[in-house]
PDB file of N, CA and C in Angstrom:
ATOM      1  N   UNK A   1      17.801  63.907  72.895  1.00  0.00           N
ATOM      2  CA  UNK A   1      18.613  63.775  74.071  1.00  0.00           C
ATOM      3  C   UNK A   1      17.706  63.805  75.303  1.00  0.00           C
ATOM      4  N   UNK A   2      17.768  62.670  76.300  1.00  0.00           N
ATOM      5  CA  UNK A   2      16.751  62.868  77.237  1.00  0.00           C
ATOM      6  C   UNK A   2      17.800  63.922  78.537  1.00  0.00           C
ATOM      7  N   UNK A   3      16.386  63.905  79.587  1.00  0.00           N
ATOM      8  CA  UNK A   3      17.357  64.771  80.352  1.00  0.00           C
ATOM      9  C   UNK A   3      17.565  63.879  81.716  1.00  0.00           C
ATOM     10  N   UNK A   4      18.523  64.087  82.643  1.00  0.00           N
ATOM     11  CA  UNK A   4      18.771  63.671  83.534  1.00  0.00           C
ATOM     12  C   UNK A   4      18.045  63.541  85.036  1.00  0.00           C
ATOM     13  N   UNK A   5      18.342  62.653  85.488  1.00  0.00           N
ATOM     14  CA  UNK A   5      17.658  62.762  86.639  1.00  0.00           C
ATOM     15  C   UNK A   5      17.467  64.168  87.312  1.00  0.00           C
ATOM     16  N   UNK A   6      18.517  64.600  87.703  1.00  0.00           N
ATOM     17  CA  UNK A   6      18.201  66.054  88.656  1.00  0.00           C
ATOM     18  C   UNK A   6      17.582  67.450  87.479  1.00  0.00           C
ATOM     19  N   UNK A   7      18.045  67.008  86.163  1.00  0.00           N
ATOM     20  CA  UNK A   7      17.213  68.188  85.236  1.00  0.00           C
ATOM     21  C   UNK A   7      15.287  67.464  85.178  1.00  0.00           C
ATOM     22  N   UNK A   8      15.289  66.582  85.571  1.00  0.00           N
ATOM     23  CA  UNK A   8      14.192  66.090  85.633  1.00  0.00           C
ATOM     24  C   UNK A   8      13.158  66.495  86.928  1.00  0.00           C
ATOM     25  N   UNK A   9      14.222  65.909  87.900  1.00  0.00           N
ATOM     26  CA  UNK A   9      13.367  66.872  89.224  1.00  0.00           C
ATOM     27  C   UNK A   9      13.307  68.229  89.276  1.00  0.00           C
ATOM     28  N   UNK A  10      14.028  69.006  89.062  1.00  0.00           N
ATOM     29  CA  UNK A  10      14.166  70.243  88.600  1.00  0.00           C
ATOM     30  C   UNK A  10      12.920  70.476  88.390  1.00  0.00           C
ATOM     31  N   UNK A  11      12.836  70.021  86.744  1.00  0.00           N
ATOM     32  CA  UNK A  11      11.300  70.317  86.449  1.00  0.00           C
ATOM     33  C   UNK A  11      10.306  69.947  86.894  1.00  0.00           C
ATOM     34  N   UNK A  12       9.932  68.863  87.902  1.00  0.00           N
ATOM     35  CA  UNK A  12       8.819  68.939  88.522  1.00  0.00           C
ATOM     36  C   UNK A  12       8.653  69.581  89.496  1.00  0.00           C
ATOM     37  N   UNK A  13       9.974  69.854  90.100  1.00  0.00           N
ATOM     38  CA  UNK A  13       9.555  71.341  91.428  1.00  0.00           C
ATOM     39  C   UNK A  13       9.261  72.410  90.703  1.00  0.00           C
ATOM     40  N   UNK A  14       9.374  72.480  89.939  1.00  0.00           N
ATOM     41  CA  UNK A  14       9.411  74.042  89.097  1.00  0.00           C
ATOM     42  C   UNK A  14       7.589  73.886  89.038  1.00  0.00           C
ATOM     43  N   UNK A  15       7.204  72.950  88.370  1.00  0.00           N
ATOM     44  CA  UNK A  15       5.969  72.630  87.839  1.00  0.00           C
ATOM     45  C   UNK A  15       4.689  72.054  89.090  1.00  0.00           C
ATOM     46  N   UNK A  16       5.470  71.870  89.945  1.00  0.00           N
ATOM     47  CA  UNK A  16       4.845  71.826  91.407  1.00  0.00           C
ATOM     48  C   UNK A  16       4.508  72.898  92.153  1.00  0.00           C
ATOM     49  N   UNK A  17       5.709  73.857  91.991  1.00  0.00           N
ATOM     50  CA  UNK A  17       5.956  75.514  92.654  1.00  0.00           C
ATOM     51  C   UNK A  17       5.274  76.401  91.760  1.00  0.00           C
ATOM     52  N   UNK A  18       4.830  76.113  90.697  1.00  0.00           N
ATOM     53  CA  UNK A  18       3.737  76.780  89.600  1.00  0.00           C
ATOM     54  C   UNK A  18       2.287  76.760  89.600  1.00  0.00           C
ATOM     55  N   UNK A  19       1.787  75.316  90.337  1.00  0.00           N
ATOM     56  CA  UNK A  19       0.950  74.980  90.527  1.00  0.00           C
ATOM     57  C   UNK A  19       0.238  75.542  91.913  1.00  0.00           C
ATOM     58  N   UNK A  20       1.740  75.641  92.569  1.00  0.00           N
ATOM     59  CA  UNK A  20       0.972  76.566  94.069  1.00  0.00           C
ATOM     60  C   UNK A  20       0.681  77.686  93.724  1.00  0.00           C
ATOM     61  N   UNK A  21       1.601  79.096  92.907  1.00  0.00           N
ATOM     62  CA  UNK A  21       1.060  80.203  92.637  1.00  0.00           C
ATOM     63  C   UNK A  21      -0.380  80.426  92.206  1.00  0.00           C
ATOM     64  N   UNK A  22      -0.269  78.973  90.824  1.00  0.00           N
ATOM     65  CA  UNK A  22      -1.561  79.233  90.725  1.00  0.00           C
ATOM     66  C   UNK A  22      -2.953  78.665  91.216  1.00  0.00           C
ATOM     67  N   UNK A  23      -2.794  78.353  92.127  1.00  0.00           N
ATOM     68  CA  UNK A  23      -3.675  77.465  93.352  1.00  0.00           C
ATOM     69  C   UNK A  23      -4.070  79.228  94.074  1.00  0.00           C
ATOM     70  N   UNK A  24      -2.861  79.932  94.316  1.00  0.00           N
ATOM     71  CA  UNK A  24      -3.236  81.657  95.346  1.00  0.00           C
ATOM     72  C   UNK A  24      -3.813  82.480  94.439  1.00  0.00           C
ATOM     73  N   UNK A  25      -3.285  82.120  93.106  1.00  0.00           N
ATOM     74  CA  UNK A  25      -4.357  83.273  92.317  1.00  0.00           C
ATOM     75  C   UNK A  25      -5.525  83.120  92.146  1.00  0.00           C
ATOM     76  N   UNK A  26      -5.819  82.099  92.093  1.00  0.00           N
ATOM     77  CA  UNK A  26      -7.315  81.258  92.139  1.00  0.00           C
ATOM     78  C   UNK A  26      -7.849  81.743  93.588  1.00  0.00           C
ATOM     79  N   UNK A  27      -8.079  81.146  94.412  1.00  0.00           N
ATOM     80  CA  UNK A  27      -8.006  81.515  96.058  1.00  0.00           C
ATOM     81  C   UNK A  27      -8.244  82.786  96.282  1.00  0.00           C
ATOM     82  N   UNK A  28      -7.502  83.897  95.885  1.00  0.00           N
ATOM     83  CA  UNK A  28      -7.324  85.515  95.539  1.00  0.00           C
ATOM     84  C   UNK A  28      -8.408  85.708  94.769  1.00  0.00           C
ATOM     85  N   UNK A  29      -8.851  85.007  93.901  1.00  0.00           N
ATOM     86  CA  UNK A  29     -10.045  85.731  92.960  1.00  0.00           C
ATOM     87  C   UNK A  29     -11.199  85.080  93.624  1.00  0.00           C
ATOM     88  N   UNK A  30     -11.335  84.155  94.295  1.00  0.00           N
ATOM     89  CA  UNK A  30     -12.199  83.770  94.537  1.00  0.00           C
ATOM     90  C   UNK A  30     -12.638  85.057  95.979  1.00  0.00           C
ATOM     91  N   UNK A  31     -11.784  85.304  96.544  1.00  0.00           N
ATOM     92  CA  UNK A  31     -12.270  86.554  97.763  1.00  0.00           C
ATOM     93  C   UNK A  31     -11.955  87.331  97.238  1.00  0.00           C
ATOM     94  N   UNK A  32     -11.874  87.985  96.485  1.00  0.00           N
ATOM     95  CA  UNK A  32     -12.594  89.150  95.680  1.00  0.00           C
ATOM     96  C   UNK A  32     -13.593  88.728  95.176  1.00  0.00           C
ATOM     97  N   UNK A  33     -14.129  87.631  94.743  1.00  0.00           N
ATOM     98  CA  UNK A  33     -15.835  87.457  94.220  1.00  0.00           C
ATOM     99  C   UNK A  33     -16.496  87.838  94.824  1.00  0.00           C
ATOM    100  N   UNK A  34     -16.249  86.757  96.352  1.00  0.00           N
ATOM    101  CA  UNK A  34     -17.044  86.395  97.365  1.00  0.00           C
ATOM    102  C   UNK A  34     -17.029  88.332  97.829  1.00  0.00           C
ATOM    103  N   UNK A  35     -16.011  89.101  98.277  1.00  0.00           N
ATOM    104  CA  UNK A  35     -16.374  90.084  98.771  1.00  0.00           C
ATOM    105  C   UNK A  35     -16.935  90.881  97.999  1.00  0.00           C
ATOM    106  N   UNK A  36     -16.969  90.873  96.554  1.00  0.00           N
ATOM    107  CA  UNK A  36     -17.962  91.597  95.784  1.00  0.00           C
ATOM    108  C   UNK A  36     -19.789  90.687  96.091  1.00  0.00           C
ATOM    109  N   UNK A  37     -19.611  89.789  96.197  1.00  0.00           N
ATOM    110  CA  UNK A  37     -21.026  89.794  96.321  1.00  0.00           C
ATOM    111  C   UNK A  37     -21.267  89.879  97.588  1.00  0.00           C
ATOM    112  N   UNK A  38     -20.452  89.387  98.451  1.00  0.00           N
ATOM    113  CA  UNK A  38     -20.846  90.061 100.066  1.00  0.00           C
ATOM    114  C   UNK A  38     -21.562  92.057  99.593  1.00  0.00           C
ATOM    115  N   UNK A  39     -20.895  92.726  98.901  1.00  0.00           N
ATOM    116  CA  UNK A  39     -21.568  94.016  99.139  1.00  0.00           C
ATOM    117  C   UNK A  39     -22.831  93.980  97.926  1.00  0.00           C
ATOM    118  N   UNK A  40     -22.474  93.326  96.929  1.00  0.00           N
ATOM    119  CA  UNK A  40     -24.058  93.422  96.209  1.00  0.00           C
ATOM    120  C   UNK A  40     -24.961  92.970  97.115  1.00  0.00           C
ATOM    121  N   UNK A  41     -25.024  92.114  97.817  1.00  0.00           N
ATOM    122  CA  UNK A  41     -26.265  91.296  98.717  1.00  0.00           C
ATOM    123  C   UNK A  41     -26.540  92.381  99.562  1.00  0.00           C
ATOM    124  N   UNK A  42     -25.886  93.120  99.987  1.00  0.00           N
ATOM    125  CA  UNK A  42     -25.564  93.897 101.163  1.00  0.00           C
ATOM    126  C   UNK A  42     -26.286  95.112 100.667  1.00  0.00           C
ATOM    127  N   UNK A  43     -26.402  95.949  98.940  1.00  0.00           N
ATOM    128  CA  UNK A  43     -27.119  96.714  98.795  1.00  0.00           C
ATOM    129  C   UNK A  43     -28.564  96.668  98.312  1.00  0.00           C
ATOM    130  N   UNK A  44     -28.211  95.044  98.167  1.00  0.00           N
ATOM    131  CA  UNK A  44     -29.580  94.452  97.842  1.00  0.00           C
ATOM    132  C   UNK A  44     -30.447  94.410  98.931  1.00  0.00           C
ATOM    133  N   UNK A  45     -30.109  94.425 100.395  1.00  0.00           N
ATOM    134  CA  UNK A  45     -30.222  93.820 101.536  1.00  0.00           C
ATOM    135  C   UNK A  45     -30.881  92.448 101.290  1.00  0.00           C
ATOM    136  N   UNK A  46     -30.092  91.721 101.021  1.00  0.00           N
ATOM    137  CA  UNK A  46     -30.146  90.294 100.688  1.00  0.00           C
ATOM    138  C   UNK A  46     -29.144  89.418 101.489  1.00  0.00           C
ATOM    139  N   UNK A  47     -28.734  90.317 102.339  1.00  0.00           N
ATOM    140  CA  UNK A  47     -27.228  89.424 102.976  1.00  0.00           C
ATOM    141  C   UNK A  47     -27.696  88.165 103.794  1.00  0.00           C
ATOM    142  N   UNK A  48     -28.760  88.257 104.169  1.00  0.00           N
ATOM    143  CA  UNK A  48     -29.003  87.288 105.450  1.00  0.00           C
ATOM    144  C   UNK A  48     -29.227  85.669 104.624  1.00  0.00           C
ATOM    145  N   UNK A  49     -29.345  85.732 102.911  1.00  0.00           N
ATOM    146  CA  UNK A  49     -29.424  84.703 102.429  1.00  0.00           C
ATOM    147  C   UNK A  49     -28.038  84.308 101.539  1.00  0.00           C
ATOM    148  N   UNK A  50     -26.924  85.169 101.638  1.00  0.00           N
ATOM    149  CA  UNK A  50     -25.784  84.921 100.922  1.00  0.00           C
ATOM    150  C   UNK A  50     -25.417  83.692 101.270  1.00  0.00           C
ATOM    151  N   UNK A  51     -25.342  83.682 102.377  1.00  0.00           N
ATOM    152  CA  UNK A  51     -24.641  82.423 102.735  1.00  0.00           C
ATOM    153  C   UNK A  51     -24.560  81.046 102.217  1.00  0.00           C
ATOM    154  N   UNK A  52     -26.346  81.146 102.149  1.00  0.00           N
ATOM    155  CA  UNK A  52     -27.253  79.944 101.852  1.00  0.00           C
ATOM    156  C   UNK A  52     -26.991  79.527  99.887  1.00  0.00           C
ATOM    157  N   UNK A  53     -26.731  81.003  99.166  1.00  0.00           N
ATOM    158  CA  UNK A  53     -26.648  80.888  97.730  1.00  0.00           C
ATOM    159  C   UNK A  53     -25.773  80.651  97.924  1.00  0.00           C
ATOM    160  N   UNK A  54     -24.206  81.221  98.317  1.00  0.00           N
ATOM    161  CA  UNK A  54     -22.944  80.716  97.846  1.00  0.00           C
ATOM    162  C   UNK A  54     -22.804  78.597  98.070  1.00  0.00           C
ATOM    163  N   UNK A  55     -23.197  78.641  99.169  1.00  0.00           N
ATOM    164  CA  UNK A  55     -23.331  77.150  99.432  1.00  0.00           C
ATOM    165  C   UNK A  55     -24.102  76.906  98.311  1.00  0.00           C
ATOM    166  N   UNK A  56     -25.231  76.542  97.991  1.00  0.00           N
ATOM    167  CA  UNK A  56     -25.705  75.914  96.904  1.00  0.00           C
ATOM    168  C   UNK A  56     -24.980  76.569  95.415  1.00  0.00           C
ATOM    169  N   UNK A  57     -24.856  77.689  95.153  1.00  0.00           N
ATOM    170  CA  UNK A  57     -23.950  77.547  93.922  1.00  0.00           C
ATOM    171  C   UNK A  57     -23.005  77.219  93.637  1.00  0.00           C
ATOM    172  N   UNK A  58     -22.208  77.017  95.089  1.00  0.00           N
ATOM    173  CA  UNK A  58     -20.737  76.717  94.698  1.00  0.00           C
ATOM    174  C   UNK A  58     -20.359  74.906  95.440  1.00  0.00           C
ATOM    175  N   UNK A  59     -22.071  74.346  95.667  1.00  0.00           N
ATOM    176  CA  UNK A  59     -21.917  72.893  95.744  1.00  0.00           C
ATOM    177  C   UNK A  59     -21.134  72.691  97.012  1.00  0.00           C
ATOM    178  N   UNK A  60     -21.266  73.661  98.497  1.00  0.00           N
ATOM    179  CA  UNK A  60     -20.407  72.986  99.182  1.00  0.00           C
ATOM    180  C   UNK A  60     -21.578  73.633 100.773  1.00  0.00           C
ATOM    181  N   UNK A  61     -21.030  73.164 101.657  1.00  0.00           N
ATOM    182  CA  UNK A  61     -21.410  72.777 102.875  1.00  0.00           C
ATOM    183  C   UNK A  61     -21.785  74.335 103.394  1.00  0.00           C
ATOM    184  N   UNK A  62     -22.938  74.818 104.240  1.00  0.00           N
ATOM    185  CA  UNK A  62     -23.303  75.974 104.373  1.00  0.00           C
ATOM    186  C   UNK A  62     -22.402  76.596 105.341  1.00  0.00           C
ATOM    187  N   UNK A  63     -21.791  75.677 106.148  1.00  0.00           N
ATOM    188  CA  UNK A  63     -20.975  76.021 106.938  1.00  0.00           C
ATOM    189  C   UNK A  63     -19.124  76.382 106.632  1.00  0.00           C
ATOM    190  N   UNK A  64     -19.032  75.784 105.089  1.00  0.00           N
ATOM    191  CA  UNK A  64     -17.977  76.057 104.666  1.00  0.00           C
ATOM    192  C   UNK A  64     -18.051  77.662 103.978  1.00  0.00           C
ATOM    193  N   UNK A  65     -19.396  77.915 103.309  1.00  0.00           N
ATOM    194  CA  UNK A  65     -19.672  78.796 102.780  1.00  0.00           C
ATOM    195  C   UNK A  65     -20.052  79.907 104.040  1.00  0.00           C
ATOM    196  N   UNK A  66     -20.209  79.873 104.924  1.00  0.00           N
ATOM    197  CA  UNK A  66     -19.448  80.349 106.013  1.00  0.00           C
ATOM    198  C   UNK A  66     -18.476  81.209 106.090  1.00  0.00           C
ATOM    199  N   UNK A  67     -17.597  79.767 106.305  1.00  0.00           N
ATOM    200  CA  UNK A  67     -16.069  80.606 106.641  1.00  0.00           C
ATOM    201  C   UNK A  67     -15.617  81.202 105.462  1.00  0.00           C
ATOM    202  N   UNK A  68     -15.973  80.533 104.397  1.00  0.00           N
ATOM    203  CA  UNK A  68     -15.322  81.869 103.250  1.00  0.00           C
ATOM    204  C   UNK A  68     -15.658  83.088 103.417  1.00  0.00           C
ATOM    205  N   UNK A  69     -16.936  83.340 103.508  1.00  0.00           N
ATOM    206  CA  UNK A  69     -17.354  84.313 103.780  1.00  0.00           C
ATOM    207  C   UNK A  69     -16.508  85.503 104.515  1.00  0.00           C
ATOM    208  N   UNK A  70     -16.424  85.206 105.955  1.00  0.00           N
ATOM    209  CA  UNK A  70     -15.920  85.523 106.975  1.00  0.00           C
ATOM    210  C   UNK A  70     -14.875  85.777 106.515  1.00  0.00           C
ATOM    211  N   UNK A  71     -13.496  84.397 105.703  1.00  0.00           N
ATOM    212  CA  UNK A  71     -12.654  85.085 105.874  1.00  0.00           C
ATOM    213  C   UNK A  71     -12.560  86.315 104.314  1.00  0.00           C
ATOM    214  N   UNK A  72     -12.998  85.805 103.333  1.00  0.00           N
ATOM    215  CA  UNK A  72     -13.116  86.829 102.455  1.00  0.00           C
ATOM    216  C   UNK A  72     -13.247  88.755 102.864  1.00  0.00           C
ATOM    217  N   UNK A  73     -14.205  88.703 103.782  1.00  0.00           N
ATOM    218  CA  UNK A  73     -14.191  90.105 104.709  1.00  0.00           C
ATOM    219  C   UNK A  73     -12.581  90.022 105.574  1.00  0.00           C
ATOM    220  N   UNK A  74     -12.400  89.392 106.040  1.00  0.00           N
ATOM    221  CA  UNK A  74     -11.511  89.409 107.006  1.00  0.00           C
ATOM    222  C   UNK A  74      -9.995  90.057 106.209  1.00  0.00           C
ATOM    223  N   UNK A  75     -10.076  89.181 104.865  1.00  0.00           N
ATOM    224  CA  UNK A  75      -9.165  89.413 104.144  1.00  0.00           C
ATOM    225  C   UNK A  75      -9.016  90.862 103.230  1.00  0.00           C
ATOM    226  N   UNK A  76     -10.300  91.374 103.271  1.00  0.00           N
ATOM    227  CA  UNK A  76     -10.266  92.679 102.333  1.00  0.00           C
ATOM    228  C   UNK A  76     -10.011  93.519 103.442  1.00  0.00           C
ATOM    229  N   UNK A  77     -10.483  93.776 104.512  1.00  0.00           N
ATOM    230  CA  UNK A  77     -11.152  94.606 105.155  1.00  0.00           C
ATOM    231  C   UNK A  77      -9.110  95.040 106.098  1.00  0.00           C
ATOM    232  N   UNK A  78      -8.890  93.905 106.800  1.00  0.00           N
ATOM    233  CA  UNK A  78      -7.580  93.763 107.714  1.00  0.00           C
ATOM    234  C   UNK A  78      -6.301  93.521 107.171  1.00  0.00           C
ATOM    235  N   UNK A  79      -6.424  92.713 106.338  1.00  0.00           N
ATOM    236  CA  UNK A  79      -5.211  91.854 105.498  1.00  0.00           C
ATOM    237  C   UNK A  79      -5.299  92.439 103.542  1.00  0.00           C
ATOM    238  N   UNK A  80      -4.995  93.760 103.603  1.00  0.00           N
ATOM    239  CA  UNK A  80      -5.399  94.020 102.115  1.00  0.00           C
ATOM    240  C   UNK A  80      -3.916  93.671 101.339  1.00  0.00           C
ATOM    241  N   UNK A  81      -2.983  94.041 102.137  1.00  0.00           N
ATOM    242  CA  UNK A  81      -1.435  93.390 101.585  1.00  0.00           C
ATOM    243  C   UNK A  81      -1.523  91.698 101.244  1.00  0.00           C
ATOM    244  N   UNK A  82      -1.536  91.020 102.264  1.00  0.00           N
ATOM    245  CA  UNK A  82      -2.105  89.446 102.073  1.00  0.00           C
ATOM    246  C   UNK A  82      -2.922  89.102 100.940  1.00  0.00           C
ATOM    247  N   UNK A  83      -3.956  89.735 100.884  1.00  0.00           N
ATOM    248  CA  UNK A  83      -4.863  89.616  99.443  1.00  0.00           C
ATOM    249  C   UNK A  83      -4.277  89.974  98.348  1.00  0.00           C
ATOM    250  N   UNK A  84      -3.576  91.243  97.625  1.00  0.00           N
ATOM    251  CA  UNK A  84      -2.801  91.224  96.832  1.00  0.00           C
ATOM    252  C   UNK A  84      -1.822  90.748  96.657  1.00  0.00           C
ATOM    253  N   UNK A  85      -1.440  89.964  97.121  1.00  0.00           N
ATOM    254  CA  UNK A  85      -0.166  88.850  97.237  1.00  0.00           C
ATOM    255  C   UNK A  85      -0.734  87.723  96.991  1.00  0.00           C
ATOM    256  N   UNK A  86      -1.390  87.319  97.672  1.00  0.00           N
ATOM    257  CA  UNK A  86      -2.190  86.316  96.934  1.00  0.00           C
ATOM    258  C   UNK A  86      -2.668  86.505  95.448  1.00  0.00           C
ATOM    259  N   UNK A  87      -3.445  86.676  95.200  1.00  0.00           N
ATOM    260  CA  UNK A  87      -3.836  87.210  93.169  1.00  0.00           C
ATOM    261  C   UNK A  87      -2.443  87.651  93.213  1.00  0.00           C
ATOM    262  N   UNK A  88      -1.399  88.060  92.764  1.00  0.00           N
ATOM    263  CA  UNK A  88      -0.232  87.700  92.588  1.00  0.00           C
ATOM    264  C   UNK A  88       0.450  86.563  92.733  1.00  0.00           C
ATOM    265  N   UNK A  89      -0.059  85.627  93.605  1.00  0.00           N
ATOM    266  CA  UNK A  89       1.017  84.431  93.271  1.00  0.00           C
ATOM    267  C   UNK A  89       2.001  84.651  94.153  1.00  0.00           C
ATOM    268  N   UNK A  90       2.102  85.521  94.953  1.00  0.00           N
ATOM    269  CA  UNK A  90       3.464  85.925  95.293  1.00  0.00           C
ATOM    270  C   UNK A  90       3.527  85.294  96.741  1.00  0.00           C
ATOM    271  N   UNK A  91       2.270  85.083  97.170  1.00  0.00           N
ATOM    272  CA  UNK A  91       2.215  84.159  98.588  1.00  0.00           C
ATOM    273  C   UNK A  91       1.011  83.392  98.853  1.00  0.00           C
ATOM    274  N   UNK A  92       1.574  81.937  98.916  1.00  0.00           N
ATOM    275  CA  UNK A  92       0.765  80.607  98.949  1.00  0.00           C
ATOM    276  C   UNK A  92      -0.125  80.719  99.678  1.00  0.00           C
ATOM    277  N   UNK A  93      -1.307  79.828  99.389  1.00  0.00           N
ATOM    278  CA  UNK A  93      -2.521  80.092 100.459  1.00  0.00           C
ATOM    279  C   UNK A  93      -2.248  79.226 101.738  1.00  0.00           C
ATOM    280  N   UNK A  94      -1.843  78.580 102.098  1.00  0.00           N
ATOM    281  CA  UNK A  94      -1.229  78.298 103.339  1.00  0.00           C
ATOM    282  C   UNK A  94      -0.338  79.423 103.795  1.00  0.00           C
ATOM    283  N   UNK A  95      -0.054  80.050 103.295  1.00  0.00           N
ATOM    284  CA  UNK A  95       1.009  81.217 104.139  1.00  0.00           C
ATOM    285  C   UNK A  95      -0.012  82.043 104.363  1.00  0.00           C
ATOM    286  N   UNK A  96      -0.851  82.835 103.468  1.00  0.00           N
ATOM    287  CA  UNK A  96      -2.083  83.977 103.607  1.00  0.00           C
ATOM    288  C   UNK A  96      -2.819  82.936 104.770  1.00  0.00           C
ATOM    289  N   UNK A  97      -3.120  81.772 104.844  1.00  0.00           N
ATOM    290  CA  UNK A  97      -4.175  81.617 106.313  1.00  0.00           C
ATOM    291  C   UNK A  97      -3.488  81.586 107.574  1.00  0.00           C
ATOM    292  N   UNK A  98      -2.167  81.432 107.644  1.00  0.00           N
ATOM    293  CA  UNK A  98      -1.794  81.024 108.290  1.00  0.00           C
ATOM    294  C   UNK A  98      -1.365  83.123 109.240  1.00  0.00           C
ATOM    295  N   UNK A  99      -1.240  83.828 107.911  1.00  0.00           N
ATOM    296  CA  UNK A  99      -1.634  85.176 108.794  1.00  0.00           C
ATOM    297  C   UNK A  99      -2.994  85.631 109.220  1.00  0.00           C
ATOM    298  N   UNK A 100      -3.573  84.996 107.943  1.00  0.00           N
ATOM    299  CA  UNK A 100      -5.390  85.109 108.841  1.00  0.00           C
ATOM    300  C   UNK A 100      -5.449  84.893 110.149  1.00  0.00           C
ATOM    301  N   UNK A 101      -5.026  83.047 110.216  1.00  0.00           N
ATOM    302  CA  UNK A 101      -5.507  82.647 112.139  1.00  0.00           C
ATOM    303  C   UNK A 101      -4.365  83.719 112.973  1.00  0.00           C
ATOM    304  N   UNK A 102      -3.271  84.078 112.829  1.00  0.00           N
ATOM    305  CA  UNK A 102      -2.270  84.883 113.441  1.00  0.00           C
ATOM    306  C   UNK A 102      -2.723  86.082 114.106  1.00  0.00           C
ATOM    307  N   UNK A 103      -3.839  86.764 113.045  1.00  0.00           N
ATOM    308  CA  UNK A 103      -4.366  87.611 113.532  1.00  0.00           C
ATOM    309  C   UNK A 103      -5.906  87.769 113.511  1.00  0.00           C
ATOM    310  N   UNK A 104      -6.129  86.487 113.354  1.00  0.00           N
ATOM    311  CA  UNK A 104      -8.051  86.441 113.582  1.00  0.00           C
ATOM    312  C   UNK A 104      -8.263  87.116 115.026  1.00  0.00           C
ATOM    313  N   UNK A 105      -8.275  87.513 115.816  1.00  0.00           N
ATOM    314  CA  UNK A 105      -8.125  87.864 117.377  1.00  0.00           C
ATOM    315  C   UNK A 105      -8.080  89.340 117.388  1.00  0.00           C
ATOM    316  N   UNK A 106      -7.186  89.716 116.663  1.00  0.00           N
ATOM    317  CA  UNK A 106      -6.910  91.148 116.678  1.00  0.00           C
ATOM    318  C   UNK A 106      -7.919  92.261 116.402  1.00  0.00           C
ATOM    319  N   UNK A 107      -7.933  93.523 116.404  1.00  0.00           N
ATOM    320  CA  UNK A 107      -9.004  94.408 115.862  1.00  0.00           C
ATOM    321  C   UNK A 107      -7.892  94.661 114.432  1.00  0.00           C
ATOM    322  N   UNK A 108      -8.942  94.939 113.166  1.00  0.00           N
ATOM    323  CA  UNK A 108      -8.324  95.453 112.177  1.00  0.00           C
ATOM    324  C   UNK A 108      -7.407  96.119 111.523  1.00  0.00           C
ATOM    325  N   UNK A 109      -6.925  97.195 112.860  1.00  0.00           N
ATOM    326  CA  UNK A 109      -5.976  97.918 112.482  1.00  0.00           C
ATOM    327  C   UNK A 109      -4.706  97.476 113.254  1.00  0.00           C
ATOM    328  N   UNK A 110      -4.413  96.564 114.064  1.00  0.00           N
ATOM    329  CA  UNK A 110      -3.725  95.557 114.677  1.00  0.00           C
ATOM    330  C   UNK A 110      -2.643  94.869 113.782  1.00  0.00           C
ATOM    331  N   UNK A 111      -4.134  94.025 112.721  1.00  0.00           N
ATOM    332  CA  UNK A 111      -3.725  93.083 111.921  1.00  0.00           C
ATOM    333  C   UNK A 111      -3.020  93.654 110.848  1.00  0.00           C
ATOM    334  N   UNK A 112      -3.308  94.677 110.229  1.00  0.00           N
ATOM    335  CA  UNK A 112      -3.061  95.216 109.323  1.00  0.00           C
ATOM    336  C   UNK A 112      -1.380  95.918 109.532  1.00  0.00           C
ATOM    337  N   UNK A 113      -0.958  96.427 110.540  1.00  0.00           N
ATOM    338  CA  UNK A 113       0.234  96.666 110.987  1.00  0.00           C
ATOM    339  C   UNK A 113       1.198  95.135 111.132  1.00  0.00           C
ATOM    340  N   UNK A 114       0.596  94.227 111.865  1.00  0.00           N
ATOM    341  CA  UNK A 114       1.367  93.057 111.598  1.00  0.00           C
ATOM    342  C   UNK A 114       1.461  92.733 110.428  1.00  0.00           C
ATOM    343  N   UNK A 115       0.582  92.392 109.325  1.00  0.00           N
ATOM    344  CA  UNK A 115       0.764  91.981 108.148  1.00  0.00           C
ATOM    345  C   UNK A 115       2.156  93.015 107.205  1.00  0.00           C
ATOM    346  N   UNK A 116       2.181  94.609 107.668  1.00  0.00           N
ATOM    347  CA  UNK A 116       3.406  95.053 107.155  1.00  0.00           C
ATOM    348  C   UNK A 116       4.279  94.883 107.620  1.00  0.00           C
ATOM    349  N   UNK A 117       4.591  94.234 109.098  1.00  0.00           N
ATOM    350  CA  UNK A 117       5.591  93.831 109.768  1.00  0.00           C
ATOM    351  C   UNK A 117       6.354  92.788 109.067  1.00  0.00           C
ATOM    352  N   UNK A 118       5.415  91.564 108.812  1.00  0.00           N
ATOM    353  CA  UNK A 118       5.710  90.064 108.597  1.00  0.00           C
ATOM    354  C   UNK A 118       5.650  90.276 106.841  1.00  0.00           C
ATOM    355  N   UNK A 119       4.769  90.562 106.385  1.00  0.00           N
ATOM    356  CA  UNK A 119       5.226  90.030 104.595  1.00  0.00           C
ATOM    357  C   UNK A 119       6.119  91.405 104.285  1.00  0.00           C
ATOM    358  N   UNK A 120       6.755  90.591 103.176  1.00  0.00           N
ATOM    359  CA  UNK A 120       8.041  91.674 102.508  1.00  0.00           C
ATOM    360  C   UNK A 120       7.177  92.671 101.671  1.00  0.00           C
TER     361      UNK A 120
END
């Protein structure tokens, strides 16, 4: 028995909306890497070349490897609700940046009060 048009779309939002969770859990583990090796480098005192390895190991632009960086700290340090929601799945990475830039500006403990304001 095939299935119908709308049991059909059905399943590709379903399988679309699956694909975003797991797009944030990915995203989520990846800043927890990045901030675990931000502090190995850091007891290594090796930090001043992290930058330069994550770019070449992870094949991308030094300046992209950059902003991960940045926001990876940004995200452990201010936004620790945001980050566990993310590795949960429970909020898309367009929603987690979109509280990053919201409160890129702020001092830490700022952000961190907004972020319990705004996510459930």
């Amino acid at each position: 028995m095939s299935s119908s048009p709308a049991e059909e779309s059905n399943a590709l939002l379903d399988a679309c909306q699956e694909s975003l969770r797991a797009e944030a859990r990915l995203f989520g583990a990846r800043v927890r890497a990045l901030v675990r090796l931000d502090a190995l480098a850091d007891a290594a005192r090796t930090r001043r070349f992290l930058e330069l390895e994550v770019a070449g190991s992870l094949s991308v632009g030094q300046l992209t490897a950059s902003r991960w960086l940045a926001q990876a700290d940004r995200f452990d340090r201010a936004l620790p609700i945001t980050l566990s929601m993310l590795e949960a799945g429970e909020l898309l990475v367009g929603q987690a940046l979109a509280v990053l830039h919201t409160t890129g500006h702020c001092p830490e403990e700022i952000a961190a009060l907004v972020e319990q304001e705004v996510l459930p």
